[in-house]
Protein backbone atom coordinates (compact mmCIF):
# COMPACT_ATOMS: atom_id res chain seq x y z
CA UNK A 1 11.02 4.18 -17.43
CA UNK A 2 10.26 2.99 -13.83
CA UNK A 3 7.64 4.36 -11.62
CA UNK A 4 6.75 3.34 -8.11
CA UNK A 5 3.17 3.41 -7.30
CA UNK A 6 1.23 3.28 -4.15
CA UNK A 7 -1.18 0.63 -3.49
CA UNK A 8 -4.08 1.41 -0.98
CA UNK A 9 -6.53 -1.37 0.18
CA UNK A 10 -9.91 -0.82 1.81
CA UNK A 11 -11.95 -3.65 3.77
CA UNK A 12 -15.04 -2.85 1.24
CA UNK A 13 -13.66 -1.92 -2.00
CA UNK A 14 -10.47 -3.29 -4.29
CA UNK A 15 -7.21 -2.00 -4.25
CA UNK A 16 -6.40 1.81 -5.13
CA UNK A 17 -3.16 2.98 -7.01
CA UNK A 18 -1.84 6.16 -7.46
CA UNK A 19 0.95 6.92 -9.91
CA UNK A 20 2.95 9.67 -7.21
CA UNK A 21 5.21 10.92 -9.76
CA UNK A 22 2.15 11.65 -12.36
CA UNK A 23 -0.21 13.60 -10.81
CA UNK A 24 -4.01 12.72 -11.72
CA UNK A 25 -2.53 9.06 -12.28
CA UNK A 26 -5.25 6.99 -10.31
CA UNK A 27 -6.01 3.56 -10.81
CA UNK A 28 -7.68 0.33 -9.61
CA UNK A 29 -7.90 -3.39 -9.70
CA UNK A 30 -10.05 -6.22 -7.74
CA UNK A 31 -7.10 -8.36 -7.29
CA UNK A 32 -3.20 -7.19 -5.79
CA UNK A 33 -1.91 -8.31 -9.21
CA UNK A 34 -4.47 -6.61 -11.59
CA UNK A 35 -4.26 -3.21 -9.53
CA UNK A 36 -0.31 -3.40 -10.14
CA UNK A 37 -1.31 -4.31 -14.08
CA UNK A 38 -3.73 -1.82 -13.80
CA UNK A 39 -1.23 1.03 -13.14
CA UNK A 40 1.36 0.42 -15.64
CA UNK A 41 -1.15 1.00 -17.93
CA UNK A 42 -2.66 4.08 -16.52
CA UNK A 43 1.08 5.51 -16.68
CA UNK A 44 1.26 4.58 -20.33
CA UNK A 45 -2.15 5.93 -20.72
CA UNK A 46 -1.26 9.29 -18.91
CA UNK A 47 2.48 9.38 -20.53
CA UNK A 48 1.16 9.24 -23.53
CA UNK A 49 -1.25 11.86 -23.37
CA UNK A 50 0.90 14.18 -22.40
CA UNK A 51 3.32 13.12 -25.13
CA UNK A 52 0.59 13.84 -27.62
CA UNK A 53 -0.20 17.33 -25.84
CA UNK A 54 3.06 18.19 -26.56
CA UNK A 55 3.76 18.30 -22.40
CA UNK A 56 6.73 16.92 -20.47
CA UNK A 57 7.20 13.89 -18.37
CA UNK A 58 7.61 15.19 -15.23
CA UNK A 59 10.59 14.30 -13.32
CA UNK A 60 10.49 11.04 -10.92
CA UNK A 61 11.26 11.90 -7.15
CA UNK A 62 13.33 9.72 -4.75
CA UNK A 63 11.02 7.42 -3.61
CA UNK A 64 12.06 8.07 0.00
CA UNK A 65 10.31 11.55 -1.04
CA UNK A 66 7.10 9.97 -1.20
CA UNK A 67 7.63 7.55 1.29
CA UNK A 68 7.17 10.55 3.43
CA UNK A 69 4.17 12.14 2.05
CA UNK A 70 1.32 11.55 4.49
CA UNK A 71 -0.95 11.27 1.58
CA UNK A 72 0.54 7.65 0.99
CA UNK A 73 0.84 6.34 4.50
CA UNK A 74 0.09 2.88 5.09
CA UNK A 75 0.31 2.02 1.30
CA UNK A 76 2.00 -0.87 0.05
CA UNK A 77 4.74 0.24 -2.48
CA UNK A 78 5.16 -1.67 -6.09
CA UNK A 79 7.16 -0.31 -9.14
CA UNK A 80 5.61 -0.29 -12.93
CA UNK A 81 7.52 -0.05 -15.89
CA UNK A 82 6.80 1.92 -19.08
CA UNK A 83 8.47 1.80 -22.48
CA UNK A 84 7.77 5.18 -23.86
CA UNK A 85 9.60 3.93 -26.83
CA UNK A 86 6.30 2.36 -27.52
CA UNK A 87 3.85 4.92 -26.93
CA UNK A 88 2.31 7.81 -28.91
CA UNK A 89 3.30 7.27 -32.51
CA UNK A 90 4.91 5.12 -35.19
CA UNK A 91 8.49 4.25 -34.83
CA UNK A 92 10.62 4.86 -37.09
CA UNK A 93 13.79 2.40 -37.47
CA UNK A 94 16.97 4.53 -37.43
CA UNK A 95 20.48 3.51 -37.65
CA UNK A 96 23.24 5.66 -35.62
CA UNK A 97 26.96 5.53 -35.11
CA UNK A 98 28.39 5.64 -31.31
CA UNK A 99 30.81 5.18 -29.51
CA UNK A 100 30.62 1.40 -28.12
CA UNK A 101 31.26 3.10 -24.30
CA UNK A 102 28.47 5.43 -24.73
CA UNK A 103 26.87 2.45 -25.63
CA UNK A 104 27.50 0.26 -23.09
CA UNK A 105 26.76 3.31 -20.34
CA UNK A 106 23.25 3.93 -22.40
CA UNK A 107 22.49 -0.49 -21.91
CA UNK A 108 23.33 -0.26 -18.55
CA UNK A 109 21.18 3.04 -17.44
CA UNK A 110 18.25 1.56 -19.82
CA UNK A 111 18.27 -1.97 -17.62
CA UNK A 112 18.31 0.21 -14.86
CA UNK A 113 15.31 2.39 -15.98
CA UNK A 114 13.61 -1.28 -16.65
CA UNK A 115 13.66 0.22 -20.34
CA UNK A 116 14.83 -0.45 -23.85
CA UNK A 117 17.60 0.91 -25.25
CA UNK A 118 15.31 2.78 -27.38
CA UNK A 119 12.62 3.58 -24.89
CA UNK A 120 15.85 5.17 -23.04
CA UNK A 121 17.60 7.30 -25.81
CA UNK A 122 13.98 8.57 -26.84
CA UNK A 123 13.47 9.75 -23.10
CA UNK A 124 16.67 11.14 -23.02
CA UNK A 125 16.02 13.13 -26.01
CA UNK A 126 12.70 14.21 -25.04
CA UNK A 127 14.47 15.71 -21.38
CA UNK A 128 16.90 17.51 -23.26
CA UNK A 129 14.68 19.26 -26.01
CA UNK A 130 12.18 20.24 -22.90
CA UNK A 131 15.25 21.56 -20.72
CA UNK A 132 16.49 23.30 -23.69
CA UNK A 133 13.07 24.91 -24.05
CA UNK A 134 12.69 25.86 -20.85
CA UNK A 135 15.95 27.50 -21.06
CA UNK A 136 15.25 29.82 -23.67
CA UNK A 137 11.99 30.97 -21.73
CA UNK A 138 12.08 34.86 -20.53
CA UNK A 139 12.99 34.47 -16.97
């Protein structure tokens, strides 16, 4: 899963990053390159909590979105990966039967994502139990 993050740099201090599409996702580093290491894993670090609270991942916005957003004017943009695949428990090894489209369709939007295939089918999964949740809540 992909994130873009926002890179802020002060005369006096290091650089500040803030994870837009996580909100209380903050993080820092001395150098360009350890802020933008810095950040992927505060996003794992904040993903996973929520995983183990039992919360969604929220939905990514267009990055054009918060382009816009005054709060991150004059930032430098970067994008982190995270492999949620890999975060909050033990994996279990499964073995499943698909269609070799669906399969080639699920590769291609996980390369996209900048995830593994497993990383992706897990999100998926995730998104649709939490819509399917939501659904059933009294409206």
């Amino acid at each position: 899963m992909r994130f873009p993050i926002v890179i802020h740099k002060d005369a006096e201090t290091g650089y500040g990053v803030t994870v837009p599409d996580l909100p209380g996702c903050f993080s820092a580093g001395d150098t360009l390159e350890g802020a933008i290491e810095a950040a992927a894993e505060a996003a794992a670090c904040h993903i996973e909590g929520l995983l183990m609270d039992g919360e969604p991942i929220p939905e990514r916005a267009a990055l054009e979105t918060h382009q816009s957003n005054e709060d991150y004017q004059d930032g430098v943009w970067a994008i982190v990966a995270v492999d949620i695949a890999k975060l909050s428990s033990r994996s279990s090894r499964v073995n499943i039967t698909i269609p070799a489209r669906v399969l080639t369709i699920v590769d291609q939007a996980a390369v996209r994502e900048g995830e593994t295939r497993s990383g992706f089918l897990a999100r998926a999964a995730l998104s649709y139990l939490q819509r399917s949740a939501e659904a059933e809540l009294p409206g």
